[in-house]
PDB file of N, CA and C in Angstrom:
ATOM      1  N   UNK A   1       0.824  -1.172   0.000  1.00  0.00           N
ATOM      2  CA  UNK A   1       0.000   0.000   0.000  1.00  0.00           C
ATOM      3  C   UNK A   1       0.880   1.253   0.000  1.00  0.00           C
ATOM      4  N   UNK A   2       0.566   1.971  -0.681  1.00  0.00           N
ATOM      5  CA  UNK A   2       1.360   3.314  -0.931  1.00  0.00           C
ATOM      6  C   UNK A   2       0.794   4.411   0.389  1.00  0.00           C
ATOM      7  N   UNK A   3       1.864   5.006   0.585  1.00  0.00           N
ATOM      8  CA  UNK A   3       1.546   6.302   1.818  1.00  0.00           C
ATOM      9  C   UNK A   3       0.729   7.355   1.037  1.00  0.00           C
ATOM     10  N   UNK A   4      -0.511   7.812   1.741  1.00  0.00           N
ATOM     11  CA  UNK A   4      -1.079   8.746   1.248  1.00  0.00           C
ATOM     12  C   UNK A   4      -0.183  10.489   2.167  1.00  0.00           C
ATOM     13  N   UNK A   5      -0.360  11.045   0.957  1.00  0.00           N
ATOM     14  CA  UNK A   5       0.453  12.532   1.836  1.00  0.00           C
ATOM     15  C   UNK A   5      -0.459  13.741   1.513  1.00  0.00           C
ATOM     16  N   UNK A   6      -1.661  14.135   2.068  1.00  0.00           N
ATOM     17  CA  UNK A   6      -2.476  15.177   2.656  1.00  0.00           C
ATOM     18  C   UNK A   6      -2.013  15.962   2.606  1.00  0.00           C
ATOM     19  N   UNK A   7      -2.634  17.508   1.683  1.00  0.00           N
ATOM     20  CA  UNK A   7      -2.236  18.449   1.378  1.00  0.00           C
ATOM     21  C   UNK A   7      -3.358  19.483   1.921  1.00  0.00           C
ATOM     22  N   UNK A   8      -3.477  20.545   2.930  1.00  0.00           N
ATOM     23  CA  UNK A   8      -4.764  21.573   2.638  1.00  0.00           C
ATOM     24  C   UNK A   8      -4.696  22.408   1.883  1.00  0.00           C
ATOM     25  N   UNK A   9      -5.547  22.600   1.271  1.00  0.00           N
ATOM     26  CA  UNK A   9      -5.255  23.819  -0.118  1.00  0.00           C
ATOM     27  C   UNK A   9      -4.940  25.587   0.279  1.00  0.00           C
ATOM     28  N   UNK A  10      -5.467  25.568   1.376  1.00  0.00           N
ATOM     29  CA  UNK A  10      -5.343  26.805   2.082  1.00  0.00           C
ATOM     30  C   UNK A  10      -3.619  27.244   2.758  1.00  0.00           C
ATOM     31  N   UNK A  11      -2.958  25.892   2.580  1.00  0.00           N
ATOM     32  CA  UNK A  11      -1.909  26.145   3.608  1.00  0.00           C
ATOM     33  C   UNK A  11      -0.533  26.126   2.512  1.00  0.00           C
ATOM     34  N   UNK A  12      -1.332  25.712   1.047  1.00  0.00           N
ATOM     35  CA  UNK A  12       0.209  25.698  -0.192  1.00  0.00           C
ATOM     36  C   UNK A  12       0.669  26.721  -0.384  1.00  0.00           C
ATOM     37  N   UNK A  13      -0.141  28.378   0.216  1.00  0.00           N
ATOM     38  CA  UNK A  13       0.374  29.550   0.254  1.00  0.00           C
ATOM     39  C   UNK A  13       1.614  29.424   1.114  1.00  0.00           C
ATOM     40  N   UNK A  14       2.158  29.007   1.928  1.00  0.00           N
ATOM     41  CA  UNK A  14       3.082  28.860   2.861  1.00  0.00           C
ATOM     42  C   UNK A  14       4.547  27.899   2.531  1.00  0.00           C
ATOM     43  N   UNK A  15       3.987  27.794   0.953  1.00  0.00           N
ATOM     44  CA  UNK A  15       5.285  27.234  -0.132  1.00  0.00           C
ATOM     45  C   UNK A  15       5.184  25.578   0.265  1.00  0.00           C
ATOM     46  N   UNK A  16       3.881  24.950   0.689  1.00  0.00           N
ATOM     47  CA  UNK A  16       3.694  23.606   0.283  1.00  0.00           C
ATOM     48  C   UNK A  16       3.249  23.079  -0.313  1.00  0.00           C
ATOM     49  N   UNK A  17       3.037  24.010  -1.631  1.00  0.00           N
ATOM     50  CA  UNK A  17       2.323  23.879  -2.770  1.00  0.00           C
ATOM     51  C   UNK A  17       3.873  22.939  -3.850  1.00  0.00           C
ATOM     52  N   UNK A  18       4.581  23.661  -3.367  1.00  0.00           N
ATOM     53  CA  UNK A  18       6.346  23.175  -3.929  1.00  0.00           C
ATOM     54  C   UNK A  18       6.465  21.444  -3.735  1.00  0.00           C
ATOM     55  N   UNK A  19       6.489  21.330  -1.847  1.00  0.00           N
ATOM     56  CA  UNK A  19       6.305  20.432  -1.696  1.00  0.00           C
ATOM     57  C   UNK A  19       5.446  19.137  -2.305  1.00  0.00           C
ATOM     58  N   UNK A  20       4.589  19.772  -2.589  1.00  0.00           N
ATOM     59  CA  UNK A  20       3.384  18.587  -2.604  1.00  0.00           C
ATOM     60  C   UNK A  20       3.837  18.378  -4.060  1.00  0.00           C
ATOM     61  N   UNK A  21       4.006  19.589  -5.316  1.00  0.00           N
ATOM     62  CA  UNK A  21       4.428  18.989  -6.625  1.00  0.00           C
ATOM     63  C   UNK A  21       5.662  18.217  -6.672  1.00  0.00           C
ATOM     64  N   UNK A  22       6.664  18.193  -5.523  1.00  0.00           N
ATOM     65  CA  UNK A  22       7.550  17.638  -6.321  1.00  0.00           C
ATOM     66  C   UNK A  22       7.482  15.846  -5.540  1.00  0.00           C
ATOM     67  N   UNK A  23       6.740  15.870  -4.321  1.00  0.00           N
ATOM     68  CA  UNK A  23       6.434  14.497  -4.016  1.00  0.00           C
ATOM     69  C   UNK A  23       5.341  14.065  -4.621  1.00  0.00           C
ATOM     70  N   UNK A  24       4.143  14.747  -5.947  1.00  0.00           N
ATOM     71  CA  UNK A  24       3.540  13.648  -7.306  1.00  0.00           C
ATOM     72  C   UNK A  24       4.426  13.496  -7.632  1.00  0.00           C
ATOM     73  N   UNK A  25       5.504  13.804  -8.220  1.00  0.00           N
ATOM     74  CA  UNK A  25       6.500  13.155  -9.483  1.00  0.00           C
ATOM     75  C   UNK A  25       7.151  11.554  -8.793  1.00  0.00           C
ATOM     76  N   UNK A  26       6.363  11.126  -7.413  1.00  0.00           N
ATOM     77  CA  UNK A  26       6.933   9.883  -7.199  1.00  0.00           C
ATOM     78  C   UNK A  26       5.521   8.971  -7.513  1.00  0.00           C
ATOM     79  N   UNK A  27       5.666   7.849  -7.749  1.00  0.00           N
ATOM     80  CA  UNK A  27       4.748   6.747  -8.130  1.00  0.00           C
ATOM     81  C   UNK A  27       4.621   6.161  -7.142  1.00  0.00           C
ATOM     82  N   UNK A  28       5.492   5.977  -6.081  1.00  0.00           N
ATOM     83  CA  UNK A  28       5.351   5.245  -4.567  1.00  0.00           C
ATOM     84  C   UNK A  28       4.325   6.027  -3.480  1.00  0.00           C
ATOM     85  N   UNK A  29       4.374   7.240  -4.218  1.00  0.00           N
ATOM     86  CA  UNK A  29       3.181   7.979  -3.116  1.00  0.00           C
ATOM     87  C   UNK A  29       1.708   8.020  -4.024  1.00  0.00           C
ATOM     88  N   UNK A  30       0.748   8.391  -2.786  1.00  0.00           N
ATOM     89  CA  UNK A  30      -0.761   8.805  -3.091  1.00  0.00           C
ATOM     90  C   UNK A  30      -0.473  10.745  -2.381  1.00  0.00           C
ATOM     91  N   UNK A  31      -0.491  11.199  -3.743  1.00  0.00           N
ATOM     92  CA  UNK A  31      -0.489  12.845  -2.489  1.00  0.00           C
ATOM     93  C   UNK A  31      -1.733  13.304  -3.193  1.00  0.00           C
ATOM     94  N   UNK A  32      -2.541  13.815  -2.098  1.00  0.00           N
ATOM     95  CA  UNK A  32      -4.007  14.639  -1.968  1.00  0.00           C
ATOM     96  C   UNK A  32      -3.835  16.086  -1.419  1.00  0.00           C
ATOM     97  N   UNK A  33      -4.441  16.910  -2.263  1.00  0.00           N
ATOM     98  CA  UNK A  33      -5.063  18.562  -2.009  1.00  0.00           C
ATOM     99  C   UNK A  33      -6.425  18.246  -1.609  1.00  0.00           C
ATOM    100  N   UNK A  34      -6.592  18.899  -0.396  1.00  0.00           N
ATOM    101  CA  UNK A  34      -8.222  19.038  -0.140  1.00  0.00           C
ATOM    102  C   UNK A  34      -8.881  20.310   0.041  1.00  0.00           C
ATOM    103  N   UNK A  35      -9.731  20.572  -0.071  1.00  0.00           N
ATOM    104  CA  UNK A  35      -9.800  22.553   0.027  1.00  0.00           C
ATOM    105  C   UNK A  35      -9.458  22.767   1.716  1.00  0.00           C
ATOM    106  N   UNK A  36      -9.807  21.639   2.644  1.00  0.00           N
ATOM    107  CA  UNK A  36      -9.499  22.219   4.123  1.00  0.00           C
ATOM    108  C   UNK A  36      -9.377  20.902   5.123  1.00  0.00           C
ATOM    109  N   UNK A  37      -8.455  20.328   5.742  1.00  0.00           N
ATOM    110  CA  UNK A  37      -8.356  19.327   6.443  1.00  0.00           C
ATOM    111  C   UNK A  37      -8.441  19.314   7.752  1.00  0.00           C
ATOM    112  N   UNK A  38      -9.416  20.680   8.044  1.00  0.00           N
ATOM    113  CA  UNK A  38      -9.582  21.008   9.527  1.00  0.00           C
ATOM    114  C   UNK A  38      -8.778  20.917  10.946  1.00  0.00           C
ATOM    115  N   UNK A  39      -6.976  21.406  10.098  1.00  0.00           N
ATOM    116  CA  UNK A  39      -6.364  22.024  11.194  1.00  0.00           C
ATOM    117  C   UNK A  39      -6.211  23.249  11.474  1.00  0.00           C
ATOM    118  N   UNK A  40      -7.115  24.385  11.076  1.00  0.00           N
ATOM    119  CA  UNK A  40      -7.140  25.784  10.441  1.00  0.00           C
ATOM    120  C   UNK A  40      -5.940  26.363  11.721  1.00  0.00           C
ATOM    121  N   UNK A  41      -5.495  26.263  13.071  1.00  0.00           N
ATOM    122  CA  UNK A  41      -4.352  26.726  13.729  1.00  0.00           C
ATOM    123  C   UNK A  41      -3.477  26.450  13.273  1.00  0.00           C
ATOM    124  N   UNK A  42      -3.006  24.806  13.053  1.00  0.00           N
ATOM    125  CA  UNK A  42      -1.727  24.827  12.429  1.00  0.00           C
ATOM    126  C   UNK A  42      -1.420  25.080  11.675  1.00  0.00           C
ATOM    127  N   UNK A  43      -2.526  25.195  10.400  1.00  0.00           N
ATOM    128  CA  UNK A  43      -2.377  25.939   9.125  1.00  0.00           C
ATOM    129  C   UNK A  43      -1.944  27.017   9.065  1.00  0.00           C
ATOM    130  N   UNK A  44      -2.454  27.760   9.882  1.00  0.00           N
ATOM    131  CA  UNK A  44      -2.301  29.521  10.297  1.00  0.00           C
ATOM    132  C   UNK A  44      -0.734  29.664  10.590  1.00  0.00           C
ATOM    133  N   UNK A  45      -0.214  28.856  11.142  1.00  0.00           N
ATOM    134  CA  UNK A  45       1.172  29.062  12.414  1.00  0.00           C
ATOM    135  C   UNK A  45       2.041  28.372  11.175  1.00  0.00           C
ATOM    136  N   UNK A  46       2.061  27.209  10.635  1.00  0.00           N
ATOM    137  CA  UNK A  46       3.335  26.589   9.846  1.00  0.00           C
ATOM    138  C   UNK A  46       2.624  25.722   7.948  1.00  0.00           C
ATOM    139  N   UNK A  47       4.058  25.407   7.928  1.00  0.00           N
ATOM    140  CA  UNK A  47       3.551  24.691   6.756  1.00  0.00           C
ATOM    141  C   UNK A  47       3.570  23.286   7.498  1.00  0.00           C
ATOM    142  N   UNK A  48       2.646  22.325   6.513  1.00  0.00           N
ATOM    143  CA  UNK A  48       1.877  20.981   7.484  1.00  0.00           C
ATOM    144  C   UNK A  48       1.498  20.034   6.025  1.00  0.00           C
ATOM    145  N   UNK A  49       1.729  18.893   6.370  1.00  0.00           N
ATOM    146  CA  UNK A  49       0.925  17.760   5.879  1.00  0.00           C
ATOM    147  C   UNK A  49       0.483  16.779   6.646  1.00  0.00           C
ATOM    148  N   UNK A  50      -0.329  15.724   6.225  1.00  0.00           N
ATOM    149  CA  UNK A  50      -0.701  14.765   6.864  1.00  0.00           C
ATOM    150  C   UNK A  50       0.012  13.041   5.896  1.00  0.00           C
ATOM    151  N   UNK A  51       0.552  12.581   6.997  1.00  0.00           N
ATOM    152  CA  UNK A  51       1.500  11.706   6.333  1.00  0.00           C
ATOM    153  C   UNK A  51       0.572  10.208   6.833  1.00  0.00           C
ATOM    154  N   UNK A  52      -0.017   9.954   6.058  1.00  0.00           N
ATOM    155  CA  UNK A  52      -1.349   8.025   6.454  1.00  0.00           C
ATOM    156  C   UNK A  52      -1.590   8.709   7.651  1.00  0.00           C
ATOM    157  N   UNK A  53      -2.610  10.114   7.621  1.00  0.00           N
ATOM    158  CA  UNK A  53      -3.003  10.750   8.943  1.00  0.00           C
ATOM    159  C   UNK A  53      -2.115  11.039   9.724  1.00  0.00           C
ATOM    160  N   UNK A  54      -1.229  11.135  10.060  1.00  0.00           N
ATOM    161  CA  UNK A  54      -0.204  11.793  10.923  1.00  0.00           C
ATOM    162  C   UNK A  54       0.446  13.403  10.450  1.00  0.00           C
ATOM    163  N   UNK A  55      -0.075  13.928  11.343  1.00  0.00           N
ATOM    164  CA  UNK A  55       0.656  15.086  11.162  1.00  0.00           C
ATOM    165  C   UNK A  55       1.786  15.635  11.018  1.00  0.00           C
ATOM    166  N   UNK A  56       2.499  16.022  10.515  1.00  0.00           N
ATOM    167  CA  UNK A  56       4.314  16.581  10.007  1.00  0.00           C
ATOM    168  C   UNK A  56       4.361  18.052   9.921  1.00  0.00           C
ATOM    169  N   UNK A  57       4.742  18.976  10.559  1.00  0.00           N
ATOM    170  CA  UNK A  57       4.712  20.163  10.421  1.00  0.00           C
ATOM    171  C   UNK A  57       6.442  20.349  10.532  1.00  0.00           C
ATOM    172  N   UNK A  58       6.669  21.705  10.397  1.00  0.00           N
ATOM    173  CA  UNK A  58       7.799  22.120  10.209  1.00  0.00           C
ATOM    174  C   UNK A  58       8.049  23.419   9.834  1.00  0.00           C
ATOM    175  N   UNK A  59       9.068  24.409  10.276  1.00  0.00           N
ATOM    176  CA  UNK A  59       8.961  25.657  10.212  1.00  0.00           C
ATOM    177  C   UNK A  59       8.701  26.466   9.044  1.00  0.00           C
ATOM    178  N   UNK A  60       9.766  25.831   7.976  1.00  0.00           N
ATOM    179  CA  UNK A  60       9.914  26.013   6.924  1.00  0.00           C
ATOM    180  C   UNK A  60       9.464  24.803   5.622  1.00  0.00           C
ATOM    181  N   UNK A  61       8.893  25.466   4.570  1.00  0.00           N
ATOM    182  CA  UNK A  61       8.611  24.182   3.116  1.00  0.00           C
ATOM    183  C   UNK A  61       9.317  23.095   3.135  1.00  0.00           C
ATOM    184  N   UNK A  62      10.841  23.430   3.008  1.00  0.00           N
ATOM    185  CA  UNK A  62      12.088  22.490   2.980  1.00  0.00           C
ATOM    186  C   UNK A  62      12.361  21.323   3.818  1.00  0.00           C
ATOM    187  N   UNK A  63      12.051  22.124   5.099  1.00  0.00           N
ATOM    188  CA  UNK A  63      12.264  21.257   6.358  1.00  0.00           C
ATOM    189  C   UNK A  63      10.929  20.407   6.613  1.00  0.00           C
ATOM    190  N   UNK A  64      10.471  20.779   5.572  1.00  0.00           N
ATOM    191  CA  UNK A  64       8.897  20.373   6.170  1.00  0.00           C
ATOM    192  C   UNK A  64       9.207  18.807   5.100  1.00  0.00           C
ATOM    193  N   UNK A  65       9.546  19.056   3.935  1.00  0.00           N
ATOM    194  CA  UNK A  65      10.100  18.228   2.686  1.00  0.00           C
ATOM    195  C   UNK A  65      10.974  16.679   3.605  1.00  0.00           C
ATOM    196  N   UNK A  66      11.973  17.431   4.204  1.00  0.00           N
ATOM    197  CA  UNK A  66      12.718  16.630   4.724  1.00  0.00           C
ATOM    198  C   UNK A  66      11.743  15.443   6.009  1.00  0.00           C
ATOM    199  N   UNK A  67      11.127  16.116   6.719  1.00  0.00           N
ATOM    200  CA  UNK A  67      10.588  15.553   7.624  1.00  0.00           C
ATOM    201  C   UNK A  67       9.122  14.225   7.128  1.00  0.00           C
ATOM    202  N   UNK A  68       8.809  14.856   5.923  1.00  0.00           N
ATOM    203  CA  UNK A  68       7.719  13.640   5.210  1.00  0.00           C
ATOM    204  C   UNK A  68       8.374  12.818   4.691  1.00  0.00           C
ATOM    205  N   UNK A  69       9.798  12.991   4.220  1.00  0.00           N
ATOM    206  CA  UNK A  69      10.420  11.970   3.645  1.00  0.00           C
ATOM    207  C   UNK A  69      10.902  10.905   4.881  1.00  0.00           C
ATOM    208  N   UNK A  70      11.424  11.287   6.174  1.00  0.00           N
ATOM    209  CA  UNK A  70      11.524  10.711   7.378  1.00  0.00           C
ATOM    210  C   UNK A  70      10.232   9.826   7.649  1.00  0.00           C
ATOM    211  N   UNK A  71       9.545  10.648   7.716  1.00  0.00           N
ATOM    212  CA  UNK A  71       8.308   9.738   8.287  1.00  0.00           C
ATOM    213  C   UNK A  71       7.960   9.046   7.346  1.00  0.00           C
ATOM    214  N   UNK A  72       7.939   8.989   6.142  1.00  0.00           N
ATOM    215  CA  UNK A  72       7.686   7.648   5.049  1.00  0.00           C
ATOM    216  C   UNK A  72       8.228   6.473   5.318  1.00  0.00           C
ATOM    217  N   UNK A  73       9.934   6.729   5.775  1.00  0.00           N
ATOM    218  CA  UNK A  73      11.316   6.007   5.564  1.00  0.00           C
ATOM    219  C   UNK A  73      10.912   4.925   6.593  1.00  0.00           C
ATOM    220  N   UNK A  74      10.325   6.104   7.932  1.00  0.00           N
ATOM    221  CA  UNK A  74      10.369   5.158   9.268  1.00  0.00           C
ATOM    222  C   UNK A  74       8.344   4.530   9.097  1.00  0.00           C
ATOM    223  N   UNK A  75       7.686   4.826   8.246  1.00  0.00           N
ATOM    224  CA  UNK A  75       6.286   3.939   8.681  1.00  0.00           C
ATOM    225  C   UNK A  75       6.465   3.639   7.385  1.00  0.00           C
ATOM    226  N   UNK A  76       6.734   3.471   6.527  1.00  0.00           N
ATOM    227  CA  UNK A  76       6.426   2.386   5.151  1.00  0.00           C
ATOM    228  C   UNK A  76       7.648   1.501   4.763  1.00  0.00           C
ATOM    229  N   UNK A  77       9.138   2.502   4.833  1.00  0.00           N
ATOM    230  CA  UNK A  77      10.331   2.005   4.494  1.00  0.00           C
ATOM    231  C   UNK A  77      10.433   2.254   3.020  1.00  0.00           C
ATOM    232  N   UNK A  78      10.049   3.521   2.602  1.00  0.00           N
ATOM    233  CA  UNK A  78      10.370   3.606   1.815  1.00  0.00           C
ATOM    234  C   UNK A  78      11.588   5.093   1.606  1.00  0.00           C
ATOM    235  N   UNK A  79      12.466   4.922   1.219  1.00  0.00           N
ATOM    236  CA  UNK A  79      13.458   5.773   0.992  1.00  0.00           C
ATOM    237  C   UNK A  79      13.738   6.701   0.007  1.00  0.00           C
ATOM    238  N   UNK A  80      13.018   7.775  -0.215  1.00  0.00           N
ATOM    239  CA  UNK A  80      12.487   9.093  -0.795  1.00  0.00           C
ATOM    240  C   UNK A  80      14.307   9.671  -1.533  1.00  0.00           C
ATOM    241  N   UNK A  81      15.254   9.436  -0.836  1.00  0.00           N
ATOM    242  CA  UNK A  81      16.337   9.875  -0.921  1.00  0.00           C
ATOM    243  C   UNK A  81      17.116   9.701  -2.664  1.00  0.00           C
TER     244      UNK A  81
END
């Protein structure tokens, strides 16, 4: 089963719009835009995804990049790298 990676559409202003295009260009993932995934605080405060429902936030897009690829590595085993 492929990791699904949860996108809110409200929060790609915060440059995880970057993110989210360049993790489609993998075939090992499922990544979803939804218009609102009802964390509207954390949305507000950082950039965020939801990794098979788990939350991943991070200060910055990049770091935020790095940290979904972690959490893939360590709940699916798959190695983004």
């Amino acid at each position: 089963m492929r990791p699904i990676i949860e996108f809110c559409s409200s929060n790609l202003a915060s440059g995880t719009d970057k993110v989210m295009h360049h993790l489609e260009t993998n075939s090992h993932l499922d990544v979803v835009e939804y218009g609102c995934l009802g964390f509207c605080g954390e949305c507000f405060q950082y950039p965020y995804a939801l990794v098979d429902g788990k939350m991943v936030t991070a200060e910055t897009a990049e770091a935020l990049l790095e940290k979904i690829k972690q959490e893939i590595k360590a709940s699916a085993g798959i190695d983004l790298e």
